[in-house]
C-alpha atoms as a PDB file:
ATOM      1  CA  UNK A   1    -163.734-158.013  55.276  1.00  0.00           C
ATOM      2  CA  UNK A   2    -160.710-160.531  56.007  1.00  0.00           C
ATOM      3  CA  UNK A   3    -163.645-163.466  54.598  1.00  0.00           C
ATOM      4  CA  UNK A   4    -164.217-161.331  51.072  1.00  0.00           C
ATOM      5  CA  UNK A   5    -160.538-161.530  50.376  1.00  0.00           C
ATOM      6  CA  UNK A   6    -160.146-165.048  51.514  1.00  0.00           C
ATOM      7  CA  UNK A   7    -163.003-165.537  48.914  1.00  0.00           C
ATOM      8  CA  UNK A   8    -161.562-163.459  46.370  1.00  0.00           C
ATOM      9  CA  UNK A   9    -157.928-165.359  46.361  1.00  0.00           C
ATOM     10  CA  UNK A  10    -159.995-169.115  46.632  1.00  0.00           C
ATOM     11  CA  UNK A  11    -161.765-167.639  43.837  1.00  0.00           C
ATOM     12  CA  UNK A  12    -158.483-166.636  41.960  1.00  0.00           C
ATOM     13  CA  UNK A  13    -156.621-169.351  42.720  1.00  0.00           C
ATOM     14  CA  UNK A  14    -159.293-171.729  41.057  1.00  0.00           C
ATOM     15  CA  UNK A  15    -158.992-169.054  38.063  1.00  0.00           C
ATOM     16  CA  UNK A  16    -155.161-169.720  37.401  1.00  0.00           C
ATOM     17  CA  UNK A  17    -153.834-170.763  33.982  1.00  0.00           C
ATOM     18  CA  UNK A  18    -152.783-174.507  34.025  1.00  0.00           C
ATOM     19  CA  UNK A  19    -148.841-174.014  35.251  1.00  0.00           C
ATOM     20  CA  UNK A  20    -145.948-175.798  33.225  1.00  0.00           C
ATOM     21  CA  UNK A  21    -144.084-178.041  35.356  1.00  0.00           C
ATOM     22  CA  UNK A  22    -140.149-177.209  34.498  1.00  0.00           C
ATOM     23  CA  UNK A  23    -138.432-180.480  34.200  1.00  0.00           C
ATOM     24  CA  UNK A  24    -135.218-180.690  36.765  1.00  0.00           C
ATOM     25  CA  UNK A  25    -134.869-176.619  37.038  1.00  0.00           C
ATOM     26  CA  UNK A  26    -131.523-175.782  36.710  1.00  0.00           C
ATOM     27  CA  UNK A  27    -130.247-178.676  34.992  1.00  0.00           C
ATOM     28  CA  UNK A  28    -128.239-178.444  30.908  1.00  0.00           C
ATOM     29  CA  UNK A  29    -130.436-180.465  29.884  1.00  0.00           C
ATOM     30  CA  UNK A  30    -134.555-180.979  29.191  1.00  0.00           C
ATOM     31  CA  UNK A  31    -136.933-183.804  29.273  1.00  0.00           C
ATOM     32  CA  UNK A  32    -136.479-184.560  25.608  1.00  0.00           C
ATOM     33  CA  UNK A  33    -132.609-184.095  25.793  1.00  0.00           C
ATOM     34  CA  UNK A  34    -132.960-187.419  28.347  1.00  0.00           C
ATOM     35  CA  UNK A  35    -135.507-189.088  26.159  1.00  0.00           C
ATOM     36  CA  UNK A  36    -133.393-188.858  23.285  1.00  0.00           C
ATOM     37  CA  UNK A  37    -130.032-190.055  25.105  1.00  0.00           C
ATOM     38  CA  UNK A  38    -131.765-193.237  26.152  1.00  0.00           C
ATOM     39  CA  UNK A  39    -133.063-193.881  22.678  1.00  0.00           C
ATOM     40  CA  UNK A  40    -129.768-193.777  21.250  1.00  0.00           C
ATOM     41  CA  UNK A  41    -128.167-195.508  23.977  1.00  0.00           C
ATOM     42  CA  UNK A  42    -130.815-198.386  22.700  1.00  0.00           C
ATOM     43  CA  UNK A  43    -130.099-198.004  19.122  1.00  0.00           C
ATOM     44  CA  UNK A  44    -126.214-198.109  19.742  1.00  0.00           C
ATOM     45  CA  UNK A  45    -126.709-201.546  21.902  1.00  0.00           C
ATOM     46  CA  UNK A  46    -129.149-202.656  19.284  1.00  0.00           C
ATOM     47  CA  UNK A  47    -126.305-202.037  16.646  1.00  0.00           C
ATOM     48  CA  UNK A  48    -123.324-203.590  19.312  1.00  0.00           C
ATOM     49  CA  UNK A  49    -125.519-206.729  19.177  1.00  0.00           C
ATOM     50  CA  UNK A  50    -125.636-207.089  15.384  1.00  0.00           C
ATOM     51  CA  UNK A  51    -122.097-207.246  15.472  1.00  0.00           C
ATOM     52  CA  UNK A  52    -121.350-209.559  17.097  1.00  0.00           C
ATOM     53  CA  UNK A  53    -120.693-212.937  16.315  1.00  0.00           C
ATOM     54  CA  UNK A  54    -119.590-214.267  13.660  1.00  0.00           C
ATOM     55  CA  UNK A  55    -116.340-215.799  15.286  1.00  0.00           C
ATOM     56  CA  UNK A  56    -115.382-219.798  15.967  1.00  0.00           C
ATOM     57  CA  UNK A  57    -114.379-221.851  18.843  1.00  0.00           C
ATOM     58  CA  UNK A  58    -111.540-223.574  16.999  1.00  0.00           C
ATOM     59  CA  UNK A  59    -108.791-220.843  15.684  1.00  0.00           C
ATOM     60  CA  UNK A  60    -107.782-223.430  12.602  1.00  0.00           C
ATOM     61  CA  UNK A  61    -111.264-223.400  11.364  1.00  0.00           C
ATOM     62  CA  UNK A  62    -112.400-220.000   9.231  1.00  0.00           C
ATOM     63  CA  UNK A  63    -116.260-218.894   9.538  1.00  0.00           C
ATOM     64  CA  UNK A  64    -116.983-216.703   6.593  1.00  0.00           C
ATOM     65  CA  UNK A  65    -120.284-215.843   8.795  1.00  0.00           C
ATOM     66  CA  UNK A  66    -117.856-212.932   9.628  1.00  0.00           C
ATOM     67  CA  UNK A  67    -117.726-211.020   6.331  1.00  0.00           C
ATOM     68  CA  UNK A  68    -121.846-211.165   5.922  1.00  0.00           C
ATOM     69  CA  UNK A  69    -124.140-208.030   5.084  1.00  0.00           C
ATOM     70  CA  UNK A  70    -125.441-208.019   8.520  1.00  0.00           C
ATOM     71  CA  UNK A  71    -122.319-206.845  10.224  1.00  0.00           C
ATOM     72  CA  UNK A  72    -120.687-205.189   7.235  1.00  0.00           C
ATOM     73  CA  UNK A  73    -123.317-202.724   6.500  1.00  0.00           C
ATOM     74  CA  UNK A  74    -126.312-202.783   8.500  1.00  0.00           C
ATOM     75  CA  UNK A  75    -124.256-202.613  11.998  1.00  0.00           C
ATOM     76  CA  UNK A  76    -122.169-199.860  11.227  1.00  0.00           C
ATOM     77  CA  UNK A  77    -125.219-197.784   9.813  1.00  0.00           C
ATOM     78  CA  UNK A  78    -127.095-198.313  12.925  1.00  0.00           C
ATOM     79  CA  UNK A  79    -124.083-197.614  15.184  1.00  0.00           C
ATOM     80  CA  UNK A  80    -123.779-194.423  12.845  1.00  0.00           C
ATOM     81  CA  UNK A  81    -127.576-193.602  13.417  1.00  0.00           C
ATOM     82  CA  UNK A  82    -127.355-194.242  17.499  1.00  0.00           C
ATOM     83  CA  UNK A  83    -124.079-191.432  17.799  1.00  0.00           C
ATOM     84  CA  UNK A  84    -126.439-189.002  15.425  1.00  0.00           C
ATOM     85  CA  UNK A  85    -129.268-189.423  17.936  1.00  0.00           C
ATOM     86  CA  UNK A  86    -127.025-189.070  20.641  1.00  0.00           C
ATOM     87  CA  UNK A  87    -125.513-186.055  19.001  1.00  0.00           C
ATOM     88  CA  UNK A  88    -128.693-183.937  18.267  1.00  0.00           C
ATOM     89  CA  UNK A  89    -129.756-184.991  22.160  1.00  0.00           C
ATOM     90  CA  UNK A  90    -126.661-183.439  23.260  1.00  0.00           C
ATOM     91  CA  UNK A  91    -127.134-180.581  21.323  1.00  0.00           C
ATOM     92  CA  UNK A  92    -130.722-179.899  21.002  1.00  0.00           C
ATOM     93  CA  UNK A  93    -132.424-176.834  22.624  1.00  0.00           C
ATOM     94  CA  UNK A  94    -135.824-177.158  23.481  1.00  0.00           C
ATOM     95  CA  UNK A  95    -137.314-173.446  23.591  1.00  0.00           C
ATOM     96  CA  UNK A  96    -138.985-172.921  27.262  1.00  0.00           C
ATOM     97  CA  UNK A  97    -142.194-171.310  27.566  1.00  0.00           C
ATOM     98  CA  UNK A  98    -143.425-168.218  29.164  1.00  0.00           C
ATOM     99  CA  UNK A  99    -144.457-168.486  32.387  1.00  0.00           C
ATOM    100  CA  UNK A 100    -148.185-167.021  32.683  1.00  0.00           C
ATOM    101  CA  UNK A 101    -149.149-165.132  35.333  1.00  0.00           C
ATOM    102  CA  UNK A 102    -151.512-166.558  38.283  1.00  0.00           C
ATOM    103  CA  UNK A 103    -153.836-163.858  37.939  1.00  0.00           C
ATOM    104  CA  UNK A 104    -156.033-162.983  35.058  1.00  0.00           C
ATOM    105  CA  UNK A 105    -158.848-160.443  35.877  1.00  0.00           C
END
C-alpha cells in the first residue's frame, strides 16, 4: 500500500504543469521593471556622453564646436528618451500569472 502511493505522487509529480519562477517575491518591482531601468540608465549615459565636449583649454580662445547639432538637439532628445524609459520602468505593471495547480487528474 505505502509503495502504490509513493508511485502515485512520483507519478504526479512528473505530471505537474511547468511552474513560473516569481522573480524576487516580494519585491515593487519585476524582471522587466529592472531590465528597463538599466536600459535607460544606458541611454541617459549614452546621451551624457554626446554632450560633452565641445569646450577649450585656453579660456581666450572660443570653440564654436559648442553650439553644433550634436549637442543642441540630438543630446537633449536622447537624455529626454532615457528619463521616458526610466519613467515607464518605474511605473510599469507587469500582470502576474495564475499559479496552476500541481495536480491535474
Amino acid at each position: 500500500m505505502a509503495q502504490n502511493t509513493k508511485n502515485k505522487k512520483q507519478t504526479a509529480a512528473k505530471k505537474t504543469v511547468k511552474q513560473q519562477i516569481t522573480w524576487a517575491a516580494g519585491m515593487p518591482f519585476g524582471l522587466w521593471n529592472y531590465i528597463l531601468l538599466v536600459g535607460g540608465m544606458l541611454v541617459l549615459a549614452i546621451g551624457w556622453v554626446v554632450l560633452s565636449g565641445g569646450g577649450t583649454d585656453n579660456p581666450n580662445e572660443f570653440n564654436p564646436d559648442i553650439f553644433n547639432k550634436r549637442r543642441l538637439f540630438f543630446a537633449p532628445l536622447i537624455l529626454t528618451i532615457g528619463f521616458a524609459i526610466e519613467f515607464v520602468a518605474i511605473f510599469l505593471k507587469v500582470p502576474q500569472k495564475e499559479e496552476t495547480s500541481v495536480e491535474q487528474q
